[in-house]
C-alpha atoms as a PDB file:
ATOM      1  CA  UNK A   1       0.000   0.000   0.000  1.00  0.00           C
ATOM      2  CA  UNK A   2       1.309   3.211  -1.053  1.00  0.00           C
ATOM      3  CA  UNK A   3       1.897   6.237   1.491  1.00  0.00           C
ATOM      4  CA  UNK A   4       0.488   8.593  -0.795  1.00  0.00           C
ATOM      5  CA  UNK A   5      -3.031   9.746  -1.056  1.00  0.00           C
ATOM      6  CA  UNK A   6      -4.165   8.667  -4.728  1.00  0.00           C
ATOM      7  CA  UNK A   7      -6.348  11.905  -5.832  1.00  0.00           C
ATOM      8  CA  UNK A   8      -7.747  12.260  -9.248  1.00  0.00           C
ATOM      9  CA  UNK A   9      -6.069  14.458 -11.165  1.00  0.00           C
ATOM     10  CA  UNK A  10      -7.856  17.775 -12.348  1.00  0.00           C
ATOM     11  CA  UNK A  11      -6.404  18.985 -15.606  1.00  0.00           C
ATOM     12  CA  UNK A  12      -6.919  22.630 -16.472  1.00  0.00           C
ATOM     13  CA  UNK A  13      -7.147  24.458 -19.401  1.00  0.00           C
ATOM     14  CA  UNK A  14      -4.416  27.059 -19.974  1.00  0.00           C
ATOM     15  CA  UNK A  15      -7.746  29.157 -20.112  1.00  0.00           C
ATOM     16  CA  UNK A  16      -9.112  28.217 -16.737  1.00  0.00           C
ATOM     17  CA  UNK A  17      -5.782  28.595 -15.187  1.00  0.00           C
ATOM     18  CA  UNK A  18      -5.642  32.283 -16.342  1.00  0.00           C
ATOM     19  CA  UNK A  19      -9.379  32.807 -15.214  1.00  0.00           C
ATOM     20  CA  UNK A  20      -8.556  31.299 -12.044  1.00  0.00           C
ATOM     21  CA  UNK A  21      -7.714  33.697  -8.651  1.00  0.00           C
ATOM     22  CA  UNK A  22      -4.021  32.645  -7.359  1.00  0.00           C
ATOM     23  CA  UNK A  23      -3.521  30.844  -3.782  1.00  0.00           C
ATOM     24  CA  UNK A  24      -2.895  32.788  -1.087  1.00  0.00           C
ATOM     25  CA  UNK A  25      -3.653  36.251  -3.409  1.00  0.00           C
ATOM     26  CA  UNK A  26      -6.398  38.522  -3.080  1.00  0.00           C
ATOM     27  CA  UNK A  27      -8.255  36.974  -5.091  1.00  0.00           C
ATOM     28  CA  UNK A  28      -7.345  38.143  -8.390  1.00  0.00           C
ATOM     29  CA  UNK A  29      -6.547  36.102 -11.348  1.00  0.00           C
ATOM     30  CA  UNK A  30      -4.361  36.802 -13.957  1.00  0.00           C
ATOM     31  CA  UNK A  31      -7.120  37.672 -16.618  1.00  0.00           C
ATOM     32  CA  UNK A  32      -8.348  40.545 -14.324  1.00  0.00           C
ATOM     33  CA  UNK A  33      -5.233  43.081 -15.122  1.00  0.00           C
ATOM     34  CA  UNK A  34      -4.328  40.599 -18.580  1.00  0.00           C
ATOM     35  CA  UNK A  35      -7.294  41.550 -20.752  1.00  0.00           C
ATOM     36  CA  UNK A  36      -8.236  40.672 -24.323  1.00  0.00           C
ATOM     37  CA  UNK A  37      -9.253  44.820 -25.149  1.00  0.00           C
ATOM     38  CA  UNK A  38      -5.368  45.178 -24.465  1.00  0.00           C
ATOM     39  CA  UNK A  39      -3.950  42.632 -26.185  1.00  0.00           C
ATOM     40  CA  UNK A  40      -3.739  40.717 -22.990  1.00  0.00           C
ATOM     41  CA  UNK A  41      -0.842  43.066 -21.740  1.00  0.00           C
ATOM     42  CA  UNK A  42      -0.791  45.222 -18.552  1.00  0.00           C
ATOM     43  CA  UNK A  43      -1.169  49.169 -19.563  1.00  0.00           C
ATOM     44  CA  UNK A  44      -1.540  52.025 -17.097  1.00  0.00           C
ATOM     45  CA  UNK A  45      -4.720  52.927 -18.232  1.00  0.00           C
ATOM     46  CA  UNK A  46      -6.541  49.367 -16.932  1.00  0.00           C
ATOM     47  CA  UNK A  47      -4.429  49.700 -14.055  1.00  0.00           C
ATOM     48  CA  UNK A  48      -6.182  53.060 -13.360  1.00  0.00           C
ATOM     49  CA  UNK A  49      -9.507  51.673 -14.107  1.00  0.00           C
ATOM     50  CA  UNK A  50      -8.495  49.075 -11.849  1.00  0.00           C
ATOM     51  CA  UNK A  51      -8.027  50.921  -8.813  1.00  0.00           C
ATOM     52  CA  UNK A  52     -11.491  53.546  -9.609  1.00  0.00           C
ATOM     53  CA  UNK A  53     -13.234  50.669  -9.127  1.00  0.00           C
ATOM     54  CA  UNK A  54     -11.035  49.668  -6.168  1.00  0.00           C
ATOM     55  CA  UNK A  55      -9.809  46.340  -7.010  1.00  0.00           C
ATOM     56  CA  UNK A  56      -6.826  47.316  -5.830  1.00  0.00           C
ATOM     57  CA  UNK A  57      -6.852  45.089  -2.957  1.00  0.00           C
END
């Protein structure tokens, strides 16, 4: 009998994974500064949206 725990595995899509908020973060995921509107790069103007709408935290 093996000492390990034998989980299923959960296989995510490189889409889910950049959907999904990152442990121990504040909840954020990578697609909420990463967006599609800007090419999926971070620009100081989302960044200011950003924090008028106080996801900053």
């Amino acid at each position: 009998m093996s000492a390990l725990v034998d989980e299923p595995s959960v296989a995510l899509s490189e889409e889910q994974l950049f959907g999904q908020p990152l442990p121990y973060g504040n909840g954020r995921s990578c697609a909420t500064c990463h967006v599609p509107e800007d090419s999926f790069t971070l620009t100081p103007d989302h960044v200011t949206r950003l924090l008028e709408h106080g996801l900053d935290r």
